[in-house]
C-alpha atoms as a PDB file:
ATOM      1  CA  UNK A   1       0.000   0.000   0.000  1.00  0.00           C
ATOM      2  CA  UNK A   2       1.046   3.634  -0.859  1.00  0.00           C
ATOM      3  CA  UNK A   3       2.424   5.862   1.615  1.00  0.00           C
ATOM      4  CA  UNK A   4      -0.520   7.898   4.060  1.00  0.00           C
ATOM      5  CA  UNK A   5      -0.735  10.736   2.804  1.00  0.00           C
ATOM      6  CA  UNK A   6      -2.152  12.737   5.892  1.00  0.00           C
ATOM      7  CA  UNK A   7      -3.192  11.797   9.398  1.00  0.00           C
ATOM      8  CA  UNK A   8      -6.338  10.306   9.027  1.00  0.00           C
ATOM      9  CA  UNK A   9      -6.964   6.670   7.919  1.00  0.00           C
ATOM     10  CA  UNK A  10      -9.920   5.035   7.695  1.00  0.00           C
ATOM     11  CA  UNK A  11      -9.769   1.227   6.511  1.00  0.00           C
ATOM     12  CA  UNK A  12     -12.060  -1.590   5.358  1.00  0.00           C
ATOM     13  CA  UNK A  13     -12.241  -4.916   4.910  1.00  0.00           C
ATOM     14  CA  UNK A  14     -14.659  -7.143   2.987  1.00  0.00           C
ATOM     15  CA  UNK A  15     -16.084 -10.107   4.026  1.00  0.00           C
ATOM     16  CA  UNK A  16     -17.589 -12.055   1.243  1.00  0.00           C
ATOM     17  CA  UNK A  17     -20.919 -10.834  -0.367  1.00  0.00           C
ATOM     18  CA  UNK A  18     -22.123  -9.517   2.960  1.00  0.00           C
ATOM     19  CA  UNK A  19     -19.530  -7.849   5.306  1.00  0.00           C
ATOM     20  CA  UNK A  20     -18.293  -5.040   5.433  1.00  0.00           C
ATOM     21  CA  UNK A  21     -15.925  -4.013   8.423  1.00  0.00           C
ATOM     22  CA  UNK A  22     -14.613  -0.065   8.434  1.00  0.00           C
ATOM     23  CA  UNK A  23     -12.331   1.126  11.021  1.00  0.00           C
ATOM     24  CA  UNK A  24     -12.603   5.085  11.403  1.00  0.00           C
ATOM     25  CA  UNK A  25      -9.379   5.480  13.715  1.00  0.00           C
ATOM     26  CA  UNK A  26     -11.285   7.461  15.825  1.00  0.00           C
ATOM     27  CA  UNK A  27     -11.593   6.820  19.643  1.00  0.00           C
ATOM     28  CA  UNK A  28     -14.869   8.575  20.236  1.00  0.00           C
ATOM     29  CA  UNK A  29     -16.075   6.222  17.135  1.00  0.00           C
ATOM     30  CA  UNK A  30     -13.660   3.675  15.893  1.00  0.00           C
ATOM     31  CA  UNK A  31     -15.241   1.262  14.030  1.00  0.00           C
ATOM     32  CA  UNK A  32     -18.416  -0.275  12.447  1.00  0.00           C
ATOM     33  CA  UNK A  33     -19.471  -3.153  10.580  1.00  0.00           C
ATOM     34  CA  UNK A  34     -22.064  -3.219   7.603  1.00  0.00           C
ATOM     35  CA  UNK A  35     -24.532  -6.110   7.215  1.00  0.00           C
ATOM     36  CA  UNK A  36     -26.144  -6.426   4.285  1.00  0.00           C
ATOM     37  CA  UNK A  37     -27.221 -10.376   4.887  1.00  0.00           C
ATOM     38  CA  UNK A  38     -30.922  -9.670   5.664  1.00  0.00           C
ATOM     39  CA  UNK A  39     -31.354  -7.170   2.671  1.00  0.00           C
ATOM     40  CA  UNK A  40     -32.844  -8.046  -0.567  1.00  0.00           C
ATOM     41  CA  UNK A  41     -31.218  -6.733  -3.656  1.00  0.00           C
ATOM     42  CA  UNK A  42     -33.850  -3.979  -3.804  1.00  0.00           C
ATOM     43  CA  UNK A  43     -32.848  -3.134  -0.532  1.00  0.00           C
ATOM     44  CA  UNK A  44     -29.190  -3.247  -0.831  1.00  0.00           C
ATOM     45  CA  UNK A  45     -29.426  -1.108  -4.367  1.00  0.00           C
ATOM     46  CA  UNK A  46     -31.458   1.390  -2.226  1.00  0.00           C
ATOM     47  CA  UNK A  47     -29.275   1.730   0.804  1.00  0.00           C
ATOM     48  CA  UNK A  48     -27.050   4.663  -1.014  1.00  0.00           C
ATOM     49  CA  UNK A  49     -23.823   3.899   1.549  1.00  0.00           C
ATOM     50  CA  UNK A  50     -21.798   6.372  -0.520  1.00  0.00           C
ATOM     51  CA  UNK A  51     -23.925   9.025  -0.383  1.00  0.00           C
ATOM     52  CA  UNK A  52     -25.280   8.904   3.502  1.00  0.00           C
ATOM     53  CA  UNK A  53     -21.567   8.622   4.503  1.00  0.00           C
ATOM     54  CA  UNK A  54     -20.957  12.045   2.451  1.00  0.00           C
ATOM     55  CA  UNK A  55     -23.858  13.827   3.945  1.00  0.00           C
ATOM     56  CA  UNK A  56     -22.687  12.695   7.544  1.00  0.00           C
ATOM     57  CA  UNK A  57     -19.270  13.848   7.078  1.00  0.00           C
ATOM     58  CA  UNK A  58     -20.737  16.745   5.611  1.00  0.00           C
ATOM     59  CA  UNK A  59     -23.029  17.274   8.455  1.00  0.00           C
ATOM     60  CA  UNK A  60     -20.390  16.914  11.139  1.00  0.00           C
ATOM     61  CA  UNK A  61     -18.030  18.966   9.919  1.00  0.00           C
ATOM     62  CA  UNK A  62     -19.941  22.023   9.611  1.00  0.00           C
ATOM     63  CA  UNK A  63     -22.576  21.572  12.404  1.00  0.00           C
ATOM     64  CA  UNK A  64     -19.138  21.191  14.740  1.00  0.00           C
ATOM     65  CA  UNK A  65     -17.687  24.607  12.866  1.00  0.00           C
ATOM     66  CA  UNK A  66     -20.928  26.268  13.787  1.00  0.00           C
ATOM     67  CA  UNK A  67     -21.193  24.853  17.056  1.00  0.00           C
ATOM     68  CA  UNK A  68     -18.149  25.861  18.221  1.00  0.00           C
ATOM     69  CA  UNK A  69     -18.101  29.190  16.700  1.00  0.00           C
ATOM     70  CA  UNK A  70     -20.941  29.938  18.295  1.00  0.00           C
ATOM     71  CA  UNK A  71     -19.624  28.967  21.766  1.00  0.00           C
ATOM     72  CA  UNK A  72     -16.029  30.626  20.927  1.00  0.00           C
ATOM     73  CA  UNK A  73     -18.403  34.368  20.472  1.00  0.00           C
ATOM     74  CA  UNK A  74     -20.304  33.958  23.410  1.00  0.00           C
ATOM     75  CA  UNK A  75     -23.330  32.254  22.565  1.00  0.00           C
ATOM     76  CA  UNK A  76     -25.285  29.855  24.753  1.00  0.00           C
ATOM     77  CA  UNK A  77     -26.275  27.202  22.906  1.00  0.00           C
ATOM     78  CA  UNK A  78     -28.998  25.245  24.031  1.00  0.00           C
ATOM     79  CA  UNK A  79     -30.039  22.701  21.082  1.00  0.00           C
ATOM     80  CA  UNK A  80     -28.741  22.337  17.587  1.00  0.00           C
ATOM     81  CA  UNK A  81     -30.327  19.625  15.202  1.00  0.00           C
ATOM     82  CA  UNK A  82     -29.481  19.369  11.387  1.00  0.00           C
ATOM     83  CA  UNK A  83     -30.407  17.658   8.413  1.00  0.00           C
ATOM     84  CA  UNK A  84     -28.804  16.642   4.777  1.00  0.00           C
ATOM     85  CA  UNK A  85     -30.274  15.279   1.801  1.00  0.00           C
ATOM     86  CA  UNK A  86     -28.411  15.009  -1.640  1.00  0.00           C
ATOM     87  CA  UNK A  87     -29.256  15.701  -4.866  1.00  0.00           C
ATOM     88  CA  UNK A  88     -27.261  13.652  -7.751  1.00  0.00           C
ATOM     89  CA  UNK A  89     -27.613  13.565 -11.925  1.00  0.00           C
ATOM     90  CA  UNK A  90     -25.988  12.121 -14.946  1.00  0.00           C
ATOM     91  CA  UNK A  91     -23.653  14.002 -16.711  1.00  0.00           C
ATOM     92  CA  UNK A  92     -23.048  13.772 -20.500  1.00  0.00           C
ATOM     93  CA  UNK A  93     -21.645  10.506 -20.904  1.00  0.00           C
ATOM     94  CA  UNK A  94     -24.503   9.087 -18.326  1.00  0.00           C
ATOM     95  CA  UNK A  95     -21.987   8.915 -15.197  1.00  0.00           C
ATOM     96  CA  UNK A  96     -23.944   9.353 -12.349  1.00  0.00           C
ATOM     97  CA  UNK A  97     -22.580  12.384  -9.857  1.00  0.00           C
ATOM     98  CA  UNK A  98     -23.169  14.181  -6.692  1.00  0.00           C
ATOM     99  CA  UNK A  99     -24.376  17.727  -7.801  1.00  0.00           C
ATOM    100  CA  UNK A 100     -25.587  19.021  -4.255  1.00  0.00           C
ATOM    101  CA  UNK A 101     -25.836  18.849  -0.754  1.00  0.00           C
ATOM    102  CA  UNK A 102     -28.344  20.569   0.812  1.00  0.00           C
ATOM    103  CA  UNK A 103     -27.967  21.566   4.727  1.00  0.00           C
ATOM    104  CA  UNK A 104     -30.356  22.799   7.533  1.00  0.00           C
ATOM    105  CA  UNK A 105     -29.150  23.538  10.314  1.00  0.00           C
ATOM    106  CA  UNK A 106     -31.709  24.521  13.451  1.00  0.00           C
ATOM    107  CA  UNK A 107     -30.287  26.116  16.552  1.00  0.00           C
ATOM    108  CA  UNK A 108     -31.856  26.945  19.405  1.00  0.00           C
ATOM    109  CA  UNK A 109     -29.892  29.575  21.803  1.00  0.00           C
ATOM    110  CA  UNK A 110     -30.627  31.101  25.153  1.00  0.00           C
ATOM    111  CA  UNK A 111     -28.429  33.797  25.841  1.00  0.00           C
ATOM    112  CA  UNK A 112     -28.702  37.661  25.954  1.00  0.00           C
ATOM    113  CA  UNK A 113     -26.839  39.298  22.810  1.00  0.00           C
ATOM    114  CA  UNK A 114     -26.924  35.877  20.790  1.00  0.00           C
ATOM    115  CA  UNK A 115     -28.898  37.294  17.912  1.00  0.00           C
ATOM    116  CA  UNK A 116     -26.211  39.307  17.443  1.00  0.00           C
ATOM    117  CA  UNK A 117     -23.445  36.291  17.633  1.00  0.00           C
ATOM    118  CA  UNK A 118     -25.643  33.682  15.659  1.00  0.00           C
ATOM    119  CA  UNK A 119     -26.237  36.345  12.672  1.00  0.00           C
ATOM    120  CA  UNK A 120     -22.558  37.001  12.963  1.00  0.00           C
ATOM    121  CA  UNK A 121     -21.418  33.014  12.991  1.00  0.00           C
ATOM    122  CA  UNK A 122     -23.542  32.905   9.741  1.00  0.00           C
ATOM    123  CA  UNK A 123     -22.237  35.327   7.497  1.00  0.00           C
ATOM    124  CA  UNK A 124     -18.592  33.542   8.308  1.00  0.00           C
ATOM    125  CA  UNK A 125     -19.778  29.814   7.565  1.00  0.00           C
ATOM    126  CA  UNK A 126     -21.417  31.276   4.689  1.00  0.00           C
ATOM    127  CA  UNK A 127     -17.499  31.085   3.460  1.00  0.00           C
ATOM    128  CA  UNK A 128     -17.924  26.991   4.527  1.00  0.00           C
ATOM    129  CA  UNK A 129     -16.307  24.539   7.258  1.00  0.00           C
ATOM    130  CA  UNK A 130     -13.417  22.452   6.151  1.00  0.00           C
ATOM    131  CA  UNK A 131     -16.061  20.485   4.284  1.00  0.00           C
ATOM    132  CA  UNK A 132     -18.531  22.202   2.764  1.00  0.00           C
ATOM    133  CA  UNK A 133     -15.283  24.809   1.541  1.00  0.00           C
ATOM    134  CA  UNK A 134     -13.441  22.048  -0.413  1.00  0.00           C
ATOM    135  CA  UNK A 135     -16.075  20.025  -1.844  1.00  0.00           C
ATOM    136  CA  UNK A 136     -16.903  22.714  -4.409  1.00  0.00           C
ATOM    137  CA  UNK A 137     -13.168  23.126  -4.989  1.00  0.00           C
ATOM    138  CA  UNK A 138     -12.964  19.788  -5.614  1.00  0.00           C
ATOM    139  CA  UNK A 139     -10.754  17.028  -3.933  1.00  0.00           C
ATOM    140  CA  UNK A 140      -8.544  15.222  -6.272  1.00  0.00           C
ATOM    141  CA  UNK A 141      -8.392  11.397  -5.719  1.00  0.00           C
ATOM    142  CA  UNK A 142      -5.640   9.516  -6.444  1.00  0.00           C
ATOM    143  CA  UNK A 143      -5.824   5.666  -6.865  1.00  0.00           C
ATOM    144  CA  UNK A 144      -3.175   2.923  -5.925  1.00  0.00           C
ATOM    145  CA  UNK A 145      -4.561  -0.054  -6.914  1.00  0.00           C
ATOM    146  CA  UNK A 146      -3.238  -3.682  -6.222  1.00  0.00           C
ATOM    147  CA  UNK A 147      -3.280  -7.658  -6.743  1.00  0.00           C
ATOM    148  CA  UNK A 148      -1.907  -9.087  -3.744  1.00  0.00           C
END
């Protein structure tokens, strides 16, 4: 295998048909295994792994930005909840592709002058987190790919 090319890993190994095992690195959440034994292949062709995995990293990249930029101005945060759906279409030589991820983001603060912090906070993400900054930029991938 190449060379890491930054600190985070995440790996996977396959089991068969059915099995999936991926290990984030993480501590808070280090691993998880994917089951697909009990699914039908209408079920498994619906599941959309690749897509619900983008939206979460998508989600807790920037809900964390916000989060904490909110706390870092002041703000007393009380509640935050958010939501991600995305939109995908064929291009001109009918590969499918993620065209858009759509975010909402509900907050629910409690302290005095936070009107002032959250409107603040906003305008600055409006610039993106980590994530939703390069995606549009566009992240080159680079394959290694090997028979062992």
């Amino acid at each position: 295998m190449a060379e890491p090319i930054g600190p985070v890993q995440v790996t996977l190994q396959r089991e068969g048909d059915d099995l999936q095992h991926i290990n984030l690195g993480a501590k808070s959440f280090s691993e998880f295994t994917i089951d697909w034994s009990a699914l039908s292949k209408e079920e498994r062709d619906a599941e959309h792994l690749g897509a619900r995995f983008l939206c979460a990293a998508t989600l807790a990249c920037f809900t964390n930005t916000f989060y904490n930029s909110l706390k870092r101005d002041g703000a007393t945060v009380k509640a935050l909840d958010a939501r991600a759906s995305i939109k995908k279409e064929k291009d001109a030589i009918f590969r499918t592709r993620y065209t858009k991820i759509l975010l909402e983001v509900n907050v629910k603060l409690g302290g005095e002058g936070d009107k002032e912090v959250f409107k603040s906070v906003c305008e600055e993400l409006e610039m993106g987190s980590l994530m939703t900054y390069s995606l549009p930029e566009g992240i080159e991938v680079e394959h290694d790919i090997q028979m062992v």
